[in-house]
N, C-alpha and C. Protein backbone atom coordinates (compact mmCIF):
# COMPACT_ATOMS: atom_id res chain seq x y z
N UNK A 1 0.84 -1.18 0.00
CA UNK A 1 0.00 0.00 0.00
C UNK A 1 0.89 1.25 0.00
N UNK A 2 0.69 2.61 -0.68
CA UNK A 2 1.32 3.53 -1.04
C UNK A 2 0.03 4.31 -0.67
N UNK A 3 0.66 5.93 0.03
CA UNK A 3 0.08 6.89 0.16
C UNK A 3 0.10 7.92 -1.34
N UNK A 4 -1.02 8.71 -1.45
CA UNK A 4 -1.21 9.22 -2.43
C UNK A 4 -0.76 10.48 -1.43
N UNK A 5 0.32 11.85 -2.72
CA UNK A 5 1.10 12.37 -2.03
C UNK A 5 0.00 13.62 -1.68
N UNK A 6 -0.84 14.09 -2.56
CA UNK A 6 -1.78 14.75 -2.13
C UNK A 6 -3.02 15.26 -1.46
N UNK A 7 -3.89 13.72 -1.77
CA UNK A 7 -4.86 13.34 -0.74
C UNK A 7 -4.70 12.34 0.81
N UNK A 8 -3.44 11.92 0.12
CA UNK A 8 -2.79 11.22 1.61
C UNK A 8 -4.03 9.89 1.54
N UNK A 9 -4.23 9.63 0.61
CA UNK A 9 -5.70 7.86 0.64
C UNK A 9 -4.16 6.86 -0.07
N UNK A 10 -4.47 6.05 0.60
CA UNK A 10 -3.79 4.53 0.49
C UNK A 10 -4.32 4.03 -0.40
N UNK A 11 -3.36 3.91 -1.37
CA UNK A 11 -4.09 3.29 -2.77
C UNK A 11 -2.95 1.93 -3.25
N UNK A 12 -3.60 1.23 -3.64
CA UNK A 12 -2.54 -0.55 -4.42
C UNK A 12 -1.40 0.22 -4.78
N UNK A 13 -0.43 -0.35 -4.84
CA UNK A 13 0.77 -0.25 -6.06
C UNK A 13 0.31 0.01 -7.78
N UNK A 14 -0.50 -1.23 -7.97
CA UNK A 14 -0.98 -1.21 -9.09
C UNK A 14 -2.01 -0.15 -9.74
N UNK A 15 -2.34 0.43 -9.00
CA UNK A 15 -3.76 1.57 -8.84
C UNK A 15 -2.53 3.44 -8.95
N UNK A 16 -0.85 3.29 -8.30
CA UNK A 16 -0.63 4.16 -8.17
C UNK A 16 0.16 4.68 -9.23
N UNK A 17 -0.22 6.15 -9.53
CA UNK A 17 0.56 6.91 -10.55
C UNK A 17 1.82 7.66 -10.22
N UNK A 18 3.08 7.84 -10.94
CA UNK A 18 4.47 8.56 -10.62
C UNK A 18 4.13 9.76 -11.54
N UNK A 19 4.97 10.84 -10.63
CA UNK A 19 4.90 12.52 -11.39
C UNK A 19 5.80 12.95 -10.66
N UNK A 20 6.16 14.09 -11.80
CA UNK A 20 7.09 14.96 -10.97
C UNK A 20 6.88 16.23 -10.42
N UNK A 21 6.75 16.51 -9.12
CA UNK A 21 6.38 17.97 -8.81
C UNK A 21 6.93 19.31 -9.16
N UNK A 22 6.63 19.77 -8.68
CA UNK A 22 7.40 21.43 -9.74
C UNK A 22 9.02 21.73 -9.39
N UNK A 23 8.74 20.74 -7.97
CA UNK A 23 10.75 21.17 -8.05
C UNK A 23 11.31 19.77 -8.20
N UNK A 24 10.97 18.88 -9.42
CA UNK A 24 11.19 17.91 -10.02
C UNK A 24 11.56 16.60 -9.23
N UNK A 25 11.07 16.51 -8.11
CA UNK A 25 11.03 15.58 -7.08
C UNK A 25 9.88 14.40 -7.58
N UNK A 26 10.39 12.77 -7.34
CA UNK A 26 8.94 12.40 -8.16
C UNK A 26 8.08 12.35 -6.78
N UNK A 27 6.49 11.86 -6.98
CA UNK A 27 5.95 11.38 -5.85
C UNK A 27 4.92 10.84 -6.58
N UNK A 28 3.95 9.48 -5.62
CA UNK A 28 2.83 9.13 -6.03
C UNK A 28 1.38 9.61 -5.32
N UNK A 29 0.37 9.40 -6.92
CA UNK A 29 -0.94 10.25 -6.68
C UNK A 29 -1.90 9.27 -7.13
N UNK A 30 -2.78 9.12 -6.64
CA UNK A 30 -4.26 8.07 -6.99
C UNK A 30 -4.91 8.84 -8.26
N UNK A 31 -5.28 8.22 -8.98
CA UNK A 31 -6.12 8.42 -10.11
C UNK A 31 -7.10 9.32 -9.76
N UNK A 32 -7.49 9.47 -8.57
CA UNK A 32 -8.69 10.73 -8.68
C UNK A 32 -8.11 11.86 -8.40
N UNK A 33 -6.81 12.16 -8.03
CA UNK A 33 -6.18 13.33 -8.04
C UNK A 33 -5.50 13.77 -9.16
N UNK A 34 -5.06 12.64 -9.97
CA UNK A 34 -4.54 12.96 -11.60
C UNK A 34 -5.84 13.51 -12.30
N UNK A 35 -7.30 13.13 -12.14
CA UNK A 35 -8.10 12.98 -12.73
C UNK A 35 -8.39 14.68 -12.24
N UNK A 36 -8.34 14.98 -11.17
CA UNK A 36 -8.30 16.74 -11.19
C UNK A 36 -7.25 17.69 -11.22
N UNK A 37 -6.47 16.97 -11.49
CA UNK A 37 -4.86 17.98 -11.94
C UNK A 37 -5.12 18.67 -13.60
N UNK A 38 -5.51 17.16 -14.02
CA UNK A 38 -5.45 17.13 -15.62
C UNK A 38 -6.84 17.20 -16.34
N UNK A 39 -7.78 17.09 -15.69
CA UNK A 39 -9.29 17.05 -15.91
C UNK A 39 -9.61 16.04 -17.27
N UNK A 40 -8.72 15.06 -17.03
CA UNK A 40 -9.09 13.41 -17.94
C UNK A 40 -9.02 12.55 -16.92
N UNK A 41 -9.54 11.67 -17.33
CA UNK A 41 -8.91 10.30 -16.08
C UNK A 41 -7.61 9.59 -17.09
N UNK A 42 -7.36 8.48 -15.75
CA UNK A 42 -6.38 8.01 -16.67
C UNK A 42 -6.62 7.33 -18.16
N UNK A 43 -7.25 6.29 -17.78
CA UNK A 43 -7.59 5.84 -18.98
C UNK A 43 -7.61 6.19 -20.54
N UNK A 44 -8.69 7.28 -20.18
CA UNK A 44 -8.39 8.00 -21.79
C UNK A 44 -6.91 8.76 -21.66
N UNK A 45 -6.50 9.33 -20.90
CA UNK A 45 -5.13 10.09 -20.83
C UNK A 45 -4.02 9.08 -21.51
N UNK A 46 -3.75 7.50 -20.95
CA UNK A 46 -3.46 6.83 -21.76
C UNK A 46 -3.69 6.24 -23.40
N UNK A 47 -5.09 6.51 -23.32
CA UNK A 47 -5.34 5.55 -24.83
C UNK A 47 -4.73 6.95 -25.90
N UNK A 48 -4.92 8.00 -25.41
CA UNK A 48 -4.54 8.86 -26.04
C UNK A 48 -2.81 8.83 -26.22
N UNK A 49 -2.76 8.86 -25.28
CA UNK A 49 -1.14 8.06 -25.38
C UNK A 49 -0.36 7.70 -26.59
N UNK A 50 -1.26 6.43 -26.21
CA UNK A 50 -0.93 5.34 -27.46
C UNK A 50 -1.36 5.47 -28.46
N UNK A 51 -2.70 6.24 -28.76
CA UNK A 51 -2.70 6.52 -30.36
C UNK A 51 -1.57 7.34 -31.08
N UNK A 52 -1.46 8.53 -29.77
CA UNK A 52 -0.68 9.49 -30.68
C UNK A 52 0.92 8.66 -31.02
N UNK A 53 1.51 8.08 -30.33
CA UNK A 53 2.76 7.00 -30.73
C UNK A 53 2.53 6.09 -31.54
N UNK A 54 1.73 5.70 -31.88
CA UNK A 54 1.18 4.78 -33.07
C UNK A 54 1.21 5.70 -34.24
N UNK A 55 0.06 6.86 -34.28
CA UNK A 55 0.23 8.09 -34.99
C UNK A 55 1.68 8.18 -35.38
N UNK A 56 2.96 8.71 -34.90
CA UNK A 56 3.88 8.92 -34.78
C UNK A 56 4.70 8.28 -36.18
N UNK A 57 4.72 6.73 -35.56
CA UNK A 57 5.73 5.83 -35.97
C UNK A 57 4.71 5.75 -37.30
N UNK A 58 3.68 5.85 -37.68
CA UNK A 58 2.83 5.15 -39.29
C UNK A 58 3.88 6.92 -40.24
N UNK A 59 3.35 7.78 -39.18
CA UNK A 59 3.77 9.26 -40.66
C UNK A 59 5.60 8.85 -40.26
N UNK A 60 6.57 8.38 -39.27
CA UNK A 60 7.66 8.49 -40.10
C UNK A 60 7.94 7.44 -40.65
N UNK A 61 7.05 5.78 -40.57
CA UNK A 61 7.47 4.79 -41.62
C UNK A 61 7.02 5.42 -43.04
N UNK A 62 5.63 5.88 -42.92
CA UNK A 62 5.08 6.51 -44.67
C UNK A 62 6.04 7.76 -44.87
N UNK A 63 6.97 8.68 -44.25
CA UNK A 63 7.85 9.56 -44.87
C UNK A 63 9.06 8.95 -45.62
N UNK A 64 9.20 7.67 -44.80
CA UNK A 64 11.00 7.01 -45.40
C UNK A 64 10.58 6.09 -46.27
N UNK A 65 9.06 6.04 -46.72
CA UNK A 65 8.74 5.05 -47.91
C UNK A 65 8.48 6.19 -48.86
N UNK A 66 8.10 7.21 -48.84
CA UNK A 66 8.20 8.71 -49.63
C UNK A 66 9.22 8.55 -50.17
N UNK A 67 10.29 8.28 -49.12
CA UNK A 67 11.59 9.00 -49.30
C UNK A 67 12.20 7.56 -51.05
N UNK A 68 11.88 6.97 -50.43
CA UNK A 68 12.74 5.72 -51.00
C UNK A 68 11.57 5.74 -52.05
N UNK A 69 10.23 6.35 -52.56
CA UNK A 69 9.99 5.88 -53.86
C UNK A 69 10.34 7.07 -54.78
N UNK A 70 10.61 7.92 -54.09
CA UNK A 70 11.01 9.38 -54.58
C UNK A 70 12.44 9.18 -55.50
N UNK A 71 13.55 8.43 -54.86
CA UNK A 71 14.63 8.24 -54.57
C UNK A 71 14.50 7.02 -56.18
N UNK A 72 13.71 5.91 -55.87
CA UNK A 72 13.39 4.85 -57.01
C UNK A 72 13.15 5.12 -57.68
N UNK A 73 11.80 5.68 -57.95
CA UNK A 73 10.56 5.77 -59.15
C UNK A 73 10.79 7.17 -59.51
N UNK A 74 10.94 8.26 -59.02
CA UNK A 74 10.44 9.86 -59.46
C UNK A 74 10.01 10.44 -58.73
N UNK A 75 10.12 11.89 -58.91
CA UNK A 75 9.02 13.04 -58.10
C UNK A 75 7.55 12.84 -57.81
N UNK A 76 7.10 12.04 -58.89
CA UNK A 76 5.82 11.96 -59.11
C UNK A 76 5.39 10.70 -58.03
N UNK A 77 5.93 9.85 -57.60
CA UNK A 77 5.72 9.08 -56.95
C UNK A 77 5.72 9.62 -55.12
N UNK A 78 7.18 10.26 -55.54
CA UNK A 78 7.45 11.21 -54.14
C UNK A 78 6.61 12.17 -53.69
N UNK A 79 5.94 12.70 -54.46
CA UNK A 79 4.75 13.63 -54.17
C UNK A 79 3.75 12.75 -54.35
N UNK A 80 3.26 11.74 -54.25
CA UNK A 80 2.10 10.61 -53.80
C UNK A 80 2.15 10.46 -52.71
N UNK A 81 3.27 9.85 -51.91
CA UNK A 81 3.64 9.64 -51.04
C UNK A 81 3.34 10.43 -49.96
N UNK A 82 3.67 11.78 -50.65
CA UNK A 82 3.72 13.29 -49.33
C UNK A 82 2.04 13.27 -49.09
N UNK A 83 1.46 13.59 -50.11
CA UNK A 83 0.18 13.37 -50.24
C UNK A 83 -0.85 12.27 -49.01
N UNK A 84 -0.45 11.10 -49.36
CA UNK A 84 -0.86 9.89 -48.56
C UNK A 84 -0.17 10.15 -47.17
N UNK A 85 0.97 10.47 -47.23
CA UNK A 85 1.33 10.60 -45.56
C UNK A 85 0.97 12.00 -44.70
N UNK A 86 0.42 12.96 -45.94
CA UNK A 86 -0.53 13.55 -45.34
C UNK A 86 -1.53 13.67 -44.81
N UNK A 87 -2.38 12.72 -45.27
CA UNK A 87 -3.93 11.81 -45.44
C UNK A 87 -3.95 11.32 -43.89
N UNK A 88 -2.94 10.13 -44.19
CA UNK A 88 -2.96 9.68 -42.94
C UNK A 88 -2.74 10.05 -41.96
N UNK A 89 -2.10 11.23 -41.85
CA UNK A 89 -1.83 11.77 -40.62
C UNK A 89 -3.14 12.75 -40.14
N UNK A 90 -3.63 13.37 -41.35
CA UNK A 90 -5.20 13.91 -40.63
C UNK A 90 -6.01 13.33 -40.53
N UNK A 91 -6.46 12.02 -41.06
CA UNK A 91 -7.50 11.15 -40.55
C UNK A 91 -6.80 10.26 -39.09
N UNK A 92 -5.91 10.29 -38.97
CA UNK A 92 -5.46 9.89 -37.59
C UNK A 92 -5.82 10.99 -36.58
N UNK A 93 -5.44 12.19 -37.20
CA UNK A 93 -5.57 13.13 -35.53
C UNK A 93 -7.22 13.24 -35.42
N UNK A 94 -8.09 12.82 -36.33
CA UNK A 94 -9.30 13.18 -36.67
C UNK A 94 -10.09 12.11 -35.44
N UNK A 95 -9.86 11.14 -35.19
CA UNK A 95 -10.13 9.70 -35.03
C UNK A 95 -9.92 9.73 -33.77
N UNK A 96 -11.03 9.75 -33.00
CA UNK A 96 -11.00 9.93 -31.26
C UNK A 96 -11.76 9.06 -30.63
């Protein structure tokens, strides 16, 4: 059992969140105090997370496949590419 550093409630290990305070010290906080620091809970705070790193890694694999048909085939291919890895990157941020 771990104290939550703000509300001082005894919360699991597994239940507890790490942060760093303003004079970069870490400490742990229960999910309902993250949940009013940040006004998300965790959950979505995570899934959001992980989309946006998923997000991430698809636009720089589709930039270095830009790169390499640009590099192969032509401009014309290379500007497909920019195109599509444009695409995908706004229907990703779109997608909640």
């Amino acid at each position: 059992m771990l104290t939550c550093a703000k509300c001082h409630k005894k919360i699991d290990e597994k239940d507890a969140l790490k942060r760093k305070n303003e004079q970069g010290a870490q400490e742990i906080i229960c999910q309902e105090c993250f949940k009013a620091a940040t006004g998300v809970d965790f959950a979505t705070f995570a899934y959001r997370r992980e989309v946006a790193k998923q997000t991430f890694f698809a636009v720089i694999f589709c930039l270095a496949a830009t790169i390499y048909a640009f590099v192969e085939k032509g401009p014309l291919y290379g500007a497909a590419g920019l195109l599509l890895t444009a695409l995908i990157w706004y229907f990703s941020a779109k997608i909640r």
